[in-house]
C-alpha atoms as a PDB file:
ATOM      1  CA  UNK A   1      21.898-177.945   6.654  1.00  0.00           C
ATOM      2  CA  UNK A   2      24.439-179.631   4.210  1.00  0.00           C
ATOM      3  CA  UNK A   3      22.813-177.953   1.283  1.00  0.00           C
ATOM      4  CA  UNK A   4      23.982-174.060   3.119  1.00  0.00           C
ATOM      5  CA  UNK A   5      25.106-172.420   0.298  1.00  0.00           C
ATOM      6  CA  UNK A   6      22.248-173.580  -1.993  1.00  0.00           C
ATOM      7  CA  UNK A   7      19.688-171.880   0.526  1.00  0.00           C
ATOM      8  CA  UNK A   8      21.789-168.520   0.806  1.00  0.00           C
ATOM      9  CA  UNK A   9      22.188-168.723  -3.300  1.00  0.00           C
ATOM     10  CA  UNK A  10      18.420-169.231  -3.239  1.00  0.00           C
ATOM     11  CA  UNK A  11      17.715-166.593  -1.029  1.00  0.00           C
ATOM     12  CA  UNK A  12      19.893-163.787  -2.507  1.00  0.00           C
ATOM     13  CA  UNK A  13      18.331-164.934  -6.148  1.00  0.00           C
ATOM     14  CA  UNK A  14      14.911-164.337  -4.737  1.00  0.00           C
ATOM     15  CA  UNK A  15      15.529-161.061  -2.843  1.00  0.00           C
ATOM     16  CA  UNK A  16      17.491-159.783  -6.536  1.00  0.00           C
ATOM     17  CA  UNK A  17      14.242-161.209  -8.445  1.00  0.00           C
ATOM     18  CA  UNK A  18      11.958-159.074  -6.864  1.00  0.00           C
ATOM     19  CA  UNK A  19      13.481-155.930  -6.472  1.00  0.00           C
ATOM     20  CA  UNK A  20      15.379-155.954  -9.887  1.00  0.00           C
ATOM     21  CA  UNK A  21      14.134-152.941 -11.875  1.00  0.00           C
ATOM     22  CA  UNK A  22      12.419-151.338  -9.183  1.00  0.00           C
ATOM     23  CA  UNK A  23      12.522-147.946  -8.662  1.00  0.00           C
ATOM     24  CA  UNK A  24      11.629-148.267  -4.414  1.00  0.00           C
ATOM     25  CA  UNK A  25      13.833-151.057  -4.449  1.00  0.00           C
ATOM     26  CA  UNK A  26      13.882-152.698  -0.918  1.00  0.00           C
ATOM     27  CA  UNK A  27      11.765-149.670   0.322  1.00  0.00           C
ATOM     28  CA  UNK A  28       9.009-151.848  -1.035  1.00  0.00           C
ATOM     29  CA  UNK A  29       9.402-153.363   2.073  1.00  0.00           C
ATOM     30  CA  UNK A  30       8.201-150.663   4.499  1.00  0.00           C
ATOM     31  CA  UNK A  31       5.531-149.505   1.455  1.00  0.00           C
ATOM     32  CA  UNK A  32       2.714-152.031   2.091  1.00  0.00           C
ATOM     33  CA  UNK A  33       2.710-152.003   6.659  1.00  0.00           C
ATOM     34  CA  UNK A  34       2.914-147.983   6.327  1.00  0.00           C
ATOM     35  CA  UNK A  35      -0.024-147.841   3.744  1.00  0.00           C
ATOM     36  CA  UNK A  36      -2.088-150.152   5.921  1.00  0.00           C
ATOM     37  CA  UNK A  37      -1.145-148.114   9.044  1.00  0.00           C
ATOM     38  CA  UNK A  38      -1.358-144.613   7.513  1.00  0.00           C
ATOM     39  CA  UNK A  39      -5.287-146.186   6.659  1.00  0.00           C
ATOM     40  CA  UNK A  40      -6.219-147.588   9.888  1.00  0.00           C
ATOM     41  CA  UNK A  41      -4.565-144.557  11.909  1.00  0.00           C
ATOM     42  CA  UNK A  42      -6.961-142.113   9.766  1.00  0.00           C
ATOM     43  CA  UNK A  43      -9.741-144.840  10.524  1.00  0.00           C
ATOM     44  CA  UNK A  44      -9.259-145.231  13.849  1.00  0.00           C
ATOM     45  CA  UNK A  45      -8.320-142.263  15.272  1.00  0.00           C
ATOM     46  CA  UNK A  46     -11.061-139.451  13.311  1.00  0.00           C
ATOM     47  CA  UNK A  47     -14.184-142.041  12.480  1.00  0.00           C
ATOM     48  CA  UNK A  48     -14.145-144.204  15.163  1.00  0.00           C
ATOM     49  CA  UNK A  49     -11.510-144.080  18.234  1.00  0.00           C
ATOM     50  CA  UNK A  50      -9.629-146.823  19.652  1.00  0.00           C
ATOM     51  CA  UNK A  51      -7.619-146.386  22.566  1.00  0.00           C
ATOM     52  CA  UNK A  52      -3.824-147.181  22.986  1.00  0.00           C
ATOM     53  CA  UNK A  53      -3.350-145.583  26.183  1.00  0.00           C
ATOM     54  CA  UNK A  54      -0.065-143.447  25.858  1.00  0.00           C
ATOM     55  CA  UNK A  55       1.272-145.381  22.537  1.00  0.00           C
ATOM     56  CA  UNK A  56       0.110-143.452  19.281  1.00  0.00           C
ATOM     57  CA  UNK A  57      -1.889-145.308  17.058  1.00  0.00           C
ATOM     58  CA  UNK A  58       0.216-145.188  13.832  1.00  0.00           C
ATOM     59  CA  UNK A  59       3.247-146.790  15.961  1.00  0.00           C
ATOM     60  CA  UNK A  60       0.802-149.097  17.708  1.00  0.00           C
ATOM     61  CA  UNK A  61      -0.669-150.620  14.523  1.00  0.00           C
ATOM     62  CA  UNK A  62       2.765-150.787  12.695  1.00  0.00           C
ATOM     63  CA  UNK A  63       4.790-152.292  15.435  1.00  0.00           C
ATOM     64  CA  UNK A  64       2.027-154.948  14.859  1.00  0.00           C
ATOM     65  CA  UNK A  65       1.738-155.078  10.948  1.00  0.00           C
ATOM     66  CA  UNK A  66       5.640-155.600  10.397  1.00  0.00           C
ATOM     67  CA  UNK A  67       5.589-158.671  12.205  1.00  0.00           C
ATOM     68  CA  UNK A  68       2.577-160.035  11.048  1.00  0.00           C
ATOM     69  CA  UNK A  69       3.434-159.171   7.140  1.00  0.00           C
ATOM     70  CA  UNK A  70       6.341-161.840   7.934  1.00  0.00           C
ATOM     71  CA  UNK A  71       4.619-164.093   9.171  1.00  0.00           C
ATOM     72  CA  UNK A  72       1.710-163.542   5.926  1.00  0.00           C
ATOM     73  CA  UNK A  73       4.264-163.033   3.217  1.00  0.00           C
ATOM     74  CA  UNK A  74       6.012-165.794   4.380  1.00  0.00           C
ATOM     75  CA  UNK A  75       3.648-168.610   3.894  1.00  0.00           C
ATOM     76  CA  UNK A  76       1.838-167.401   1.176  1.00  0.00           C
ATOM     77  CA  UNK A  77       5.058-167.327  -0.671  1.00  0.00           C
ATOM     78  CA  UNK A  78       6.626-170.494   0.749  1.00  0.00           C
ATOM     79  CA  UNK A  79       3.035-172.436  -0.228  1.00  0.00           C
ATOM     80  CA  UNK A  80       4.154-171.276  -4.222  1.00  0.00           C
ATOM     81  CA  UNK A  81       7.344-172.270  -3.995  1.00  0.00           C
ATOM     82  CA  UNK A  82       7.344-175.494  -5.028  1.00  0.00           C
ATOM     83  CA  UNK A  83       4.746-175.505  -8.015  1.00  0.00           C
ATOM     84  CA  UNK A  84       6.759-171.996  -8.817  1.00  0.00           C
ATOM     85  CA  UNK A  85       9.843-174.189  -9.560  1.00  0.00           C
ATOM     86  CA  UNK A  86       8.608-177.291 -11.046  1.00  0.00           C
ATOM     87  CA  UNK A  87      11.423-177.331 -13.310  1.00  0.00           C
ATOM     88  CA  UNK A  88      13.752-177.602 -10.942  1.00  0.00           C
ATOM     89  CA  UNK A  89      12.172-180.001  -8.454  1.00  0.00           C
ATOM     90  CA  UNK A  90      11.745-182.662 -11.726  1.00  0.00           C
ATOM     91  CA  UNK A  91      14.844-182.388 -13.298  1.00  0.00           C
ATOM     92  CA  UNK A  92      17.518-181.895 -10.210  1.00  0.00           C
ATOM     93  CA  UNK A  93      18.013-183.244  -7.383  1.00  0.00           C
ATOM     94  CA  UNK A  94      18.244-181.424  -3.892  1.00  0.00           C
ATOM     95  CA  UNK A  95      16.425-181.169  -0.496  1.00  0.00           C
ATOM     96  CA  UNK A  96      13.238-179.500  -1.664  1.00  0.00           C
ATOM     97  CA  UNK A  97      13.281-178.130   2.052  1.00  0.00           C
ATOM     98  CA  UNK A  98      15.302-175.171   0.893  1.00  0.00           C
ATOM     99  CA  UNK A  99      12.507-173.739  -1.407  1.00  0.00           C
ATOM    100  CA  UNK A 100      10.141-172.610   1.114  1.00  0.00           C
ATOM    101  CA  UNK A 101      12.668-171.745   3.470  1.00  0.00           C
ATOM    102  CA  UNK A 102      14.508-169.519   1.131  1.00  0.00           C
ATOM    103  CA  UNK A 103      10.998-167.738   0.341  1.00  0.00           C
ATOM    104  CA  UNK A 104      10.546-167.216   4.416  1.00  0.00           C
ATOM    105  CA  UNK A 105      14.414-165.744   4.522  1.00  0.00           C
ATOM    106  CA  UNK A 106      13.820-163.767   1.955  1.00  0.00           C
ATOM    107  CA  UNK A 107      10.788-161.778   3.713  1.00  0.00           C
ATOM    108  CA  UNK A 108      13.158-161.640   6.344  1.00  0.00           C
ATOM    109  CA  UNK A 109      15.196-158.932   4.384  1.00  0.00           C
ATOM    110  CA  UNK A 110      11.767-157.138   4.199  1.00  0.00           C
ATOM    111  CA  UNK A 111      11.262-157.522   8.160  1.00  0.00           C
ATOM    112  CA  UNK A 112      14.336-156.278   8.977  1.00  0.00           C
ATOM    113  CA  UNK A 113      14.102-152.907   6.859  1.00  0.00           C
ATOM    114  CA  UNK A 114      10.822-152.267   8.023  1.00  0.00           C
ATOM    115  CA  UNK A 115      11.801-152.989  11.654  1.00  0.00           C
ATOM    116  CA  UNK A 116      14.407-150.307  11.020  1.00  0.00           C
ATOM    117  CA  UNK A 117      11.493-147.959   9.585  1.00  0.00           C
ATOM    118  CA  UNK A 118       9.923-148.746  13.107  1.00  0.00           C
ATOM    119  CA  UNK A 119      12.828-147.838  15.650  1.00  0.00           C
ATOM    120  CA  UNK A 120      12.713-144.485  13.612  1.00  0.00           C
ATOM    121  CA  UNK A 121       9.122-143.679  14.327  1.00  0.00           C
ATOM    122  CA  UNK A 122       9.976-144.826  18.092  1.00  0.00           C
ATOM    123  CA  UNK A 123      12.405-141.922  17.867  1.00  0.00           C
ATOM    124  CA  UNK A 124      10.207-140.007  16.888  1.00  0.00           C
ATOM    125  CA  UNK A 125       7.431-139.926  18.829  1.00  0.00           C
ATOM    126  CA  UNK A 126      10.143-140.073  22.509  1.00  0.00           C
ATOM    127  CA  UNK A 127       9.302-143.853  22.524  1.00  0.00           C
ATOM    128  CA  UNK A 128      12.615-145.897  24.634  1.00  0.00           C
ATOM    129  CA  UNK A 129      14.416-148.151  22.130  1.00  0.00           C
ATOM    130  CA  UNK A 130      16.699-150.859  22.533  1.00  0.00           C
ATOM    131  CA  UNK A 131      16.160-151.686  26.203  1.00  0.00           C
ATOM    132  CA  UNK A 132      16.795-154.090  28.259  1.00  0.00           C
ATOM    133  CA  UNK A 133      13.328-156.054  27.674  1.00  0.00           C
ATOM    134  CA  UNK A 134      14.721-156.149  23.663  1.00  0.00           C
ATOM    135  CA  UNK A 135      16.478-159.496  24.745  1.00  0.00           C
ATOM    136  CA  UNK A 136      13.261-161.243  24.550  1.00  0.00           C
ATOM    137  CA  UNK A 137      12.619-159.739  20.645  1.00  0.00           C
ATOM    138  CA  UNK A 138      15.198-162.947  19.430  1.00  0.00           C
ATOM    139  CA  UNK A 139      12.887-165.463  21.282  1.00  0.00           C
ATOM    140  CA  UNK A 140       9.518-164.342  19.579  1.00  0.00           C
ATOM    141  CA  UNK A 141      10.862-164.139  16.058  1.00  0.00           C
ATOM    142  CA  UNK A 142      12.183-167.510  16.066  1.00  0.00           C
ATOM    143  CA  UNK A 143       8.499-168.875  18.186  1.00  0.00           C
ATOM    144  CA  UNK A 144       7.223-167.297  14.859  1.00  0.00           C
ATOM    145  CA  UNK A 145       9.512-168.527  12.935  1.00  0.00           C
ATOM    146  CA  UNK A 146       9.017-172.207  13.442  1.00  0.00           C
ATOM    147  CA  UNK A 147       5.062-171.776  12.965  1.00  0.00           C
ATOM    148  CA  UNK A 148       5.406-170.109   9.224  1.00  0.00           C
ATOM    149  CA  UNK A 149       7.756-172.908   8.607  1.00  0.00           C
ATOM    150  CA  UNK A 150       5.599-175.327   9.427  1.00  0.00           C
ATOM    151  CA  UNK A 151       2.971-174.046   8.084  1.00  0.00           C
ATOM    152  CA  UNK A 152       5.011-173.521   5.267  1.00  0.00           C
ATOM    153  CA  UNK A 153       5.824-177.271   4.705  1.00  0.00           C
ATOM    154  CA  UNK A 154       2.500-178.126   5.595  1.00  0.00           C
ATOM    155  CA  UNK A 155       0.755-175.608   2.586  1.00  0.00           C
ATOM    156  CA  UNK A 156       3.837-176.086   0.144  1.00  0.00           C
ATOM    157  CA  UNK A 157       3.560-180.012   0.503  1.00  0.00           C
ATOM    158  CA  UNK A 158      -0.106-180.115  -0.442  1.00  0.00           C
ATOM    159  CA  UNK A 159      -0.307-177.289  -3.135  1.00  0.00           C
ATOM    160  CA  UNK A 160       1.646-179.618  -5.023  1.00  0.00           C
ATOM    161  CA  UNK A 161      -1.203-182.220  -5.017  1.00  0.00           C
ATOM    162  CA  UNK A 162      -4.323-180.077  -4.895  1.00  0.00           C
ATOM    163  CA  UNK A 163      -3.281-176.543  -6.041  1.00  0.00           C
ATOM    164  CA  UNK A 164      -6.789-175.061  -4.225  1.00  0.00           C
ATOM    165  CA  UNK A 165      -5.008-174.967  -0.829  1.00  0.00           C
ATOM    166  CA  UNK A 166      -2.684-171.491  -2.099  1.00  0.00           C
ATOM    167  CA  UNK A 167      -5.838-169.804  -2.373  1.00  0.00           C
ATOM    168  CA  UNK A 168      -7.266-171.703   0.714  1.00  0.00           C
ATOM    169  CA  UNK A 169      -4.443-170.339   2.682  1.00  0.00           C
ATOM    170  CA  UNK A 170      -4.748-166.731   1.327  1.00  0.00           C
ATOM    171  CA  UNK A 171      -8.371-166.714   2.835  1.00  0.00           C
ATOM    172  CA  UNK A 172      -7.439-168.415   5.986  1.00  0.00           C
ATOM    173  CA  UNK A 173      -4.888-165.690   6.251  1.00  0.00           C
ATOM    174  CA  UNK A 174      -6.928-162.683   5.536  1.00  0.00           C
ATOM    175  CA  UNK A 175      -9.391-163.878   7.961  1.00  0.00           C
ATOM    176  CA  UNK A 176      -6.797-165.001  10.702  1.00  0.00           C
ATOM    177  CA  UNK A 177      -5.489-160.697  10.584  1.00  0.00           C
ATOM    178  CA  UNK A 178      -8.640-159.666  11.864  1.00  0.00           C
ATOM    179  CA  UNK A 179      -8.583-162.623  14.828  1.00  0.00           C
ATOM    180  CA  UNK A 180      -5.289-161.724  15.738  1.00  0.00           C
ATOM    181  CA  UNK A 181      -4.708-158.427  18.050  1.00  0.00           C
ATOM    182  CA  UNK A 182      -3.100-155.612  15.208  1.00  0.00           C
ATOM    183  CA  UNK A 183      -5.599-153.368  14.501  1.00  0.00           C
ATOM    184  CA  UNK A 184      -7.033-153.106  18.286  1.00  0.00           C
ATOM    185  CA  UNK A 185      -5.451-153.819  21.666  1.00  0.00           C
ATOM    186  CA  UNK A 186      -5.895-157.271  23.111  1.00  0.00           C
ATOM    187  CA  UNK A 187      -7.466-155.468  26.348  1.00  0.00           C
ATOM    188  CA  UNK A 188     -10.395-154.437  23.941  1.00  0.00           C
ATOM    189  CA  UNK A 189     -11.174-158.176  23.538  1.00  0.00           C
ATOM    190  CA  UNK A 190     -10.836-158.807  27.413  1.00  0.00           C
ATOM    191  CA  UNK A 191     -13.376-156.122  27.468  1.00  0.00           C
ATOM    192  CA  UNK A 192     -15.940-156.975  25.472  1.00  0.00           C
ATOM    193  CA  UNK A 193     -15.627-160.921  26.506  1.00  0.00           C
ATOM    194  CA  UNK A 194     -16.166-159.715  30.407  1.00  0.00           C
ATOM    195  CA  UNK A 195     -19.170-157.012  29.386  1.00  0.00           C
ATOM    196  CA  UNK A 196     -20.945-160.156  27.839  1.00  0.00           C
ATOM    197  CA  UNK A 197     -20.439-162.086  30.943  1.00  0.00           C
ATOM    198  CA  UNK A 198     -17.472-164.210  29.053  1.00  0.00           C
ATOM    199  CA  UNK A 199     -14.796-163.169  30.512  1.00  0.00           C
ATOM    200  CA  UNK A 200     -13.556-166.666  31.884  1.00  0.00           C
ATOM    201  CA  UNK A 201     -13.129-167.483  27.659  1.00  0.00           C
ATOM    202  CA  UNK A 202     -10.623-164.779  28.058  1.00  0.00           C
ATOM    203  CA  UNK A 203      -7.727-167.400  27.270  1.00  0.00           C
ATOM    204  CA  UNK A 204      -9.437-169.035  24.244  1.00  0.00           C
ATOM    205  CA  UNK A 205      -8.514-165.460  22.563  1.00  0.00           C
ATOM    206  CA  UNK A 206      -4.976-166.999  22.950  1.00  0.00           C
ATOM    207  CA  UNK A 207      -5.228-170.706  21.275  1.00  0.00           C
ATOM    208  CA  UNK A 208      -4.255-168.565  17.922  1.00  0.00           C
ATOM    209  CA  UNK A 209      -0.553-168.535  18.288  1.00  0.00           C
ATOM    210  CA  UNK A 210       0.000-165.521  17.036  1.00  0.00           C
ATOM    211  CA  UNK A 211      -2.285-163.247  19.295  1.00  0.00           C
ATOM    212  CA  UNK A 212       0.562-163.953  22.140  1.00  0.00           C
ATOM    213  CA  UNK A 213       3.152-163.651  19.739  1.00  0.00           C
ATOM    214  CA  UNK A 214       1.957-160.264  18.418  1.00  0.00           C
ATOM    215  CA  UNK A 215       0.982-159.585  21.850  1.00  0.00           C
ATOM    216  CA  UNK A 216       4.914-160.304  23.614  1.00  0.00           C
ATOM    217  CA  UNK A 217       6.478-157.931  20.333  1.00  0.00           C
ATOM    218  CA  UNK A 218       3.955-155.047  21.661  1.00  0.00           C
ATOM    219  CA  UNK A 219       5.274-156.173  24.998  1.00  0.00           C
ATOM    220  CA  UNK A 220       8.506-155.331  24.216  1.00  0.00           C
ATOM    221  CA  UNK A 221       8.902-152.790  22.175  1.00  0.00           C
ATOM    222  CA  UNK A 222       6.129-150.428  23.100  1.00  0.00           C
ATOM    223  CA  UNK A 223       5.745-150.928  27.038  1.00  0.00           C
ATOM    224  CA  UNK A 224       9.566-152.100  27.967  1.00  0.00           C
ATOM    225  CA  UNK A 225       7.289-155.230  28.867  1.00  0.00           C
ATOM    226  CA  UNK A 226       8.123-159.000  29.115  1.00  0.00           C
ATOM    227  CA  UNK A 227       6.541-161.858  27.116  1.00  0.00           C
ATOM    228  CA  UNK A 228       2.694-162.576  27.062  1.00  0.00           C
ATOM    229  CA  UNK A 229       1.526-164.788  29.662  1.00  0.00           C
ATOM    230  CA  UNK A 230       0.320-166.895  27.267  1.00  0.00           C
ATOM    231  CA  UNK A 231       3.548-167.113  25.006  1.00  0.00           C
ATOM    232  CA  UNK A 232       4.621-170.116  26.450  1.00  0.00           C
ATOM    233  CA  UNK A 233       1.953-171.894  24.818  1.00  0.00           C
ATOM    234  CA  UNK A 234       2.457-170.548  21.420  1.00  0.00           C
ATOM    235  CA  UNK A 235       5.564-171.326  21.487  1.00  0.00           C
ATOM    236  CA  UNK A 236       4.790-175.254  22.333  1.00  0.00           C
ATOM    237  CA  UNK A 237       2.464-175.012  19.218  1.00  0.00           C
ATOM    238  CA  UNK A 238       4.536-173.641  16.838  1.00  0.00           C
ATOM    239  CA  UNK A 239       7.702-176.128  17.496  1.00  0.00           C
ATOM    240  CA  UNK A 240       4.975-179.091  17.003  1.00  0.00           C
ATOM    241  CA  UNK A 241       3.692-177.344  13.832  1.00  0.00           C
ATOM    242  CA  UNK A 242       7.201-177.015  12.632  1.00  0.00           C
ATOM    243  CA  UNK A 243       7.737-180.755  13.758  1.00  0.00           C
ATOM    244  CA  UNK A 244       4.467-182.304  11.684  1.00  0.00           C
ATOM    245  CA  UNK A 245       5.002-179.826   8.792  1.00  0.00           C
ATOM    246  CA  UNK A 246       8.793-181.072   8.239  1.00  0.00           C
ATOM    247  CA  UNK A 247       7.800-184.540   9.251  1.00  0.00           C
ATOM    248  CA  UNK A 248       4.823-184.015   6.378  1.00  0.00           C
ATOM    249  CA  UNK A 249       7.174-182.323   3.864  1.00  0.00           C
ATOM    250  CA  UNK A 250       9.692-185.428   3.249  1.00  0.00           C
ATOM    251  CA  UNK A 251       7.196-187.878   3.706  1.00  0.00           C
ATOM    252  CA  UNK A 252       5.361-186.474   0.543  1.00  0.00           C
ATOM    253  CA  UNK A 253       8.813-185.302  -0.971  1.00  0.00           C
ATOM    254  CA  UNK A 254       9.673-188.829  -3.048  1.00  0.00           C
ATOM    255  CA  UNK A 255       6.329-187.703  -4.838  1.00  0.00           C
ATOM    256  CA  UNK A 256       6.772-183.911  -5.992  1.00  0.00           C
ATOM    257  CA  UNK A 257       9.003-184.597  -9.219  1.00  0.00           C
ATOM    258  CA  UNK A 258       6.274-187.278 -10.541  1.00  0.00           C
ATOM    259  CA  UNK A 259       3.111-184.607  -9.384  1.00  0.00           C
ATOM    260  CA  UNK A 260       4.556-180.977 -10.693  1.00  0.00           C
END
């Protein structure tokens, strides 16, 4: 990107912004996936039990949350961005690109410190860390990557014109948590669909993107696994969201200074 330095500058101001007077500082970062899997550890393990074979539950649901709070953060952020700075995308000129991608590298910072609070409760509990199957981890981050970017363009684009679709997305979002495998074990689903007498569906589980994706960083990390078998997929789906949202994004770009 010509426009490099802006984006880091951008970045580094946003990561400052938020933590500036904080007492937690960047330990904000771990505070909201540990809350949520202290909560569904005491749920889920005295009122009603769910099984993760060997994998305690705490580690089980946070190995999941941490990801998935990147990939939530991230858009709902990156949709903002734009309205957020209105006073800089109608008085100066610049690729507007670098607003919602400096909001998605800034929740980076917060991934990678709560990825960190994650190898230490792998420690912990005698889990293996950084083996061999690790060399996958760089593949799924960028697959998930390219979808919250383009689903970043995509929702950034078109707050600017109807400014329903933040809180659209924030819905969508809240709702897409509970279809995607964090809280319970994708074999649960392939359970249930096959006690029903679904089981051939079993796949449609899989047309959300991020079930695989969530699916492969459980994979790896927890069962010194390999990528989900349907990953490939995802990964086809989230470069072609990336593709349309970017396409989308300058197409609509000449028209943000005169909207905002």
């Amino acid at each position: 990107m010509a426009h490099k330095d802006l984006l880091i500058s951008w970045t580094s101001r946003i990561v400052k912004a938020r933590y500036q007077q904080s007492v937690l500082g960047g330990l904000w970062a771990v505070v909201q996936p540990l809350a949520l899997a202290l909560i569904f550890t005491a749920v889920f393990t005295l009122v009603v039990r769910m099984d993760t074979g060997e994998i305690p539950y705490i580690v089980f649901s946070y190995s999941a949350l941490v990801p998935w709070l990147l990939f939530e953060q991230s858009i709902s952020s990156s949709v903002l961005s734009l309205v957020a700075n209105m006073g800089l995308v109608s008085k100066i000129y610049f690729p507007r690109e670098v607003l919602p991608i400096a909001e998605v590298g800034a929740r980076l910072v917060d991934f990678v410190i709560a990825f960190v609070v994650l190898i230490g409760f792998m420690v912990f509990y005698g889990l293996p860390v950084f083996t061999l199957s690790w060399i996958y981890l760089p593949v799924i981050l960028v697959t998930q990557l390219c979808l919250v970017l383009g689903i970043g363009f995509i929702g950034s684009a078109l707050n600017v014109f109807f400014r329903d679709v933040s809180h659209v997305i924030v819905l969508i979002l809240k709702i897409w948590m509970y279809a995607t495998p964090i809280i319970y074990p994708v074999t649960l689903v392939q359970t249930q669909l096959e006690n029903f007498g679904y089981g051939r569906f079993y796949g449609l589980y899989f047309l959300n993107p991020m079930s695989s994706i969530i699916e492969s960083y459980r994979n790896v990390l927890l069962h010194n696994g390999g990528l989900n078998e349907f990953f490939g997929r995802s990964a086809l789906v989230s470069v072609a969201v990336l593709v349309f949202g970017y396409w989308l994004f300058k197409r609509l770009e000449f028209k943000f200074a005169d909207v905002v």
